[in-house]
Protein backbone atom coordinates (compact mmCIF):
# COMPACT_ATOMS: atom_id res chain seq x y z
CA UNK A 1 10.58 -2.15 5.83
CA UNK A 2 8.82 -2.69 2.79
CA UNK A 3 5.94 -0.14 1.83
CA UNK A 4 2.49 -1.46 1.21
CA UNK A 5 -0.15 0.20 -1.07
CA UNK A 6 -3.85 -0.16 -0.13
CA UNK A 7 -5.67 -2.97 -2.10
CA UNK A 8 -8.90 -2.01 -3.44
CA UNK A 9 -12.40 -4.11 -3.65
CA UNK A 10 -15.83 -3.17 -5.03
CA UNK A 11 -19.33 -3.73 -3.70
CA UNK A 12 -20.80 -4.00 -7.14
CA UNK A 13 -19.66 -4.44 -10.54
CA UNK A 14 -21.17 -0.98 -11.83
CA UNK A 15 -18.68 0.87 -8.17
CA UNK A 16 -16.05 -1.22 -10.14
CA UNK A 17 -16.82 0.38 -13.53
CA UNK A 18 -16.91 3.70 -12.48
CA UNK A 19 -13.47 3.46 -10.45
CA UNK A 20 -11.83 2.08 -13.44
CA UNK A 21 -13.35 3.36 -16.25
CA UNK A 22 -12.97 7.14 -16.63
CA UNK A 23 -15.30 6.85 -19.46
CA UNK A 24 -17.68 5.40 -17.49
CA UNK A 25 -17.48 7.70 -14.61
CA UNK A 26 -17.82 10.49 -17.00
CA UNK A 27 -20.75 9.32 -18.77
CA UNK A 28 -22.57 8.80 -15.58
CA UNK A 29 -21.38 11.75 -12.90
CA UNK A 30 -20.18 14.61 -15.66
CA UNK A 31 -16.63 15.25 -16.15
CA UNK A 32 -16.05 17.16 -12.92
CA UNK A 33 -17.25 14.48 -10.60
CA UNK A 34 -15.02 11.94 -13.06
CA UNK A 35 -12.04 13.82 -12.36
CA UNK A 36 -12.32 13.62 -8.43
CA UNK A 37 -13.43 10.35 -8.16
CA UNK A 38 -10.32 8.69 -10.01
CA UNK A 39 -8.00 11.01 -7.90
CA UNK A 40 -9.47 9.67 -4.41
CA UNK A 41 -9.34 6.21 -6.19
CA UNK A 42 -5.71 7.13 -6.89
CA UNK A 43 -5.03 8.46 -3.10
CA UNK A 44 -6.43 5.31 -1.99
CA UNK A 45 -4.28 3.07 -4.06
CA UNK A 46 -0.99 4.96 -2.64
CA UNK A 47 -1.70 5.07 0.26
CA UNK A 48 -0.11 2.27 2.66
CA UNK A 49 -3.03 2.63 5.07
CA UNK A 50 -6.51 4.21 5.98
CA UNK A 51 -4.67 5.97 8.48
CA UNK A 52 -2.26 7.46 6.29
CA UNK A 53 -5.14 8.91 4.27
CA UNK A 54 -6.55 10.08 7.60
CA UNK A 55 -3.55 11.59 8.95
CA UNK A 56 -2.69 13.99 5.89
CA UNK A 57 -6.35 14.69 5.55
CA UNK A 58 -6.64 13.48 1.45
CA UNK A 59 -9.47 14.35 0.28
CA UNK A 60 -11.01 14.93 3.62
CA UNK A 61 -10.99 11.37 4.76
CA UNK A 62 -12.87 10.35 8.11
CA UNK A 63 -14.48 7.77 9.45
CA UNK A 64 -18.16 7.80 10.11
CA UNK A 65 -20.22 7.66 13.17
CA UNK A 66 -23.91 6.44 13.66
CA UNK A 67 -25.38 3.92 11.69
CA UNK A 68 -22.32 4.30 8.82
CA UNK A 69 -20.04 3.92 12.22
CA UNK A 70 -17.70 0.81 10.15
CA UNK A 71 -17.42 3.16 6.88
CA UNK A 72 -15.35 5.69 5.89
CA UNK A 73 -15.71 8.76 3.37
CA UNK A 74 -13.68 10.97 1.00
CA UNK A 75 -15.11 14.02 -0.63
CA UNK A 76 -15.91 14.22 -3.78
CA UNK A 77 -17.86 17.31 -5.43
CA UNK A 78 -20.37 18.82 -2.44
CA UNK A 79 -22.49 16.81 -1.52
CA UNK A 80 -20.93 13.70 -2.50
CA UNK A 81 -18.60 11.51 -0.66
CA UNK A 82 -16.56 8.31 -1.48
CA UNK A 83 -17.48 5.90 1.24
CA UNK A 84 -15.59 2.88 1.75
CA UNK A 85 -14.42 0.23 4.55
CA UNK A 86 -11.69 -2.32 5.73
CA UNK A 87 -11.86 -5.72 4.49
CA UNK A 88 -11.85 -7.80 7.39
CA UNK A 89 -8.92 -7.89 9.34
CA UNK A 90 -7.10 -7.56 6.13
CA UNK A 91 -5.11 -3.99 6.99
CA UNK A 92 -4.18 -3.35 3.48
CA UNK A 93 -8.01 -3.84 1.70
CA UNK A 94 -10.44 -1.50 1.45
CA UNK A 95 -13.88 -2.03 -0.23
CA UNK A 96 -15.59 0.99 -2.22
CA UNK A 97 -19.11 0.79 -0.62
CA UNK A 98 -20.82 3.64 -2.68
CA UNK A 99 -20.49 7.25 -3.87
CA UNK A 100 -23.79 8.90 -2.07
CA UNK A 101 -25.06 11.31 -0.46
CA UNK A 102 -25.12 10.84 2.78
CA UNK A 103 -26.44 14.38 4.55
């Protein structure tokens, strides 16, 4: 069986930026917030599957009910979350919708 990594997508080229750039994500959420948000971006990329990330809990990651019912989140620094969803019926995409606060 050969292991798949999850393939990541952005919303926007500035989501794009910040997931890439540590410089970028630095200059615009502090260092702290940087640091975390390249790790979950990390965690996502090794991960074979959203499930995966669910099932060992990284970086808290659930799915969300209401009207954010087809997204799912990661923390980041309190408040903050990493909120992304499937591509599609691509199983191996995700898309980084936004780093919010949700609450």
């Amino acid at each position: 069986m050969r292991w798949t990594s999850l393939e990541i997508t952005y919303r926007t080229k500035k989501l794009d930026s910040i997931c890439n750039n540590f410089g970028i994500a630095r200059k615009i959420h502090g260092q702290n917030m940087a640091e975390i948000i390249h790790q979950r971006i990390n965690e996502i990329r090794s991960a074979d599957s959203i499930e995966f990330l669910i099932q060992f809990s990284l970086g808290r990651c659930h799915r969300l009910r209401g009207d954010k019912k087809d997204l799912y989140a990661m923390d980041l620094i309190h408040p903050h979350r990493l909120l992304f969803s499937k591509v599609g019926a691509i199983i191996y995409c995700v898309r980084i919708e936004a780093i919010e606060d949700y609450h």
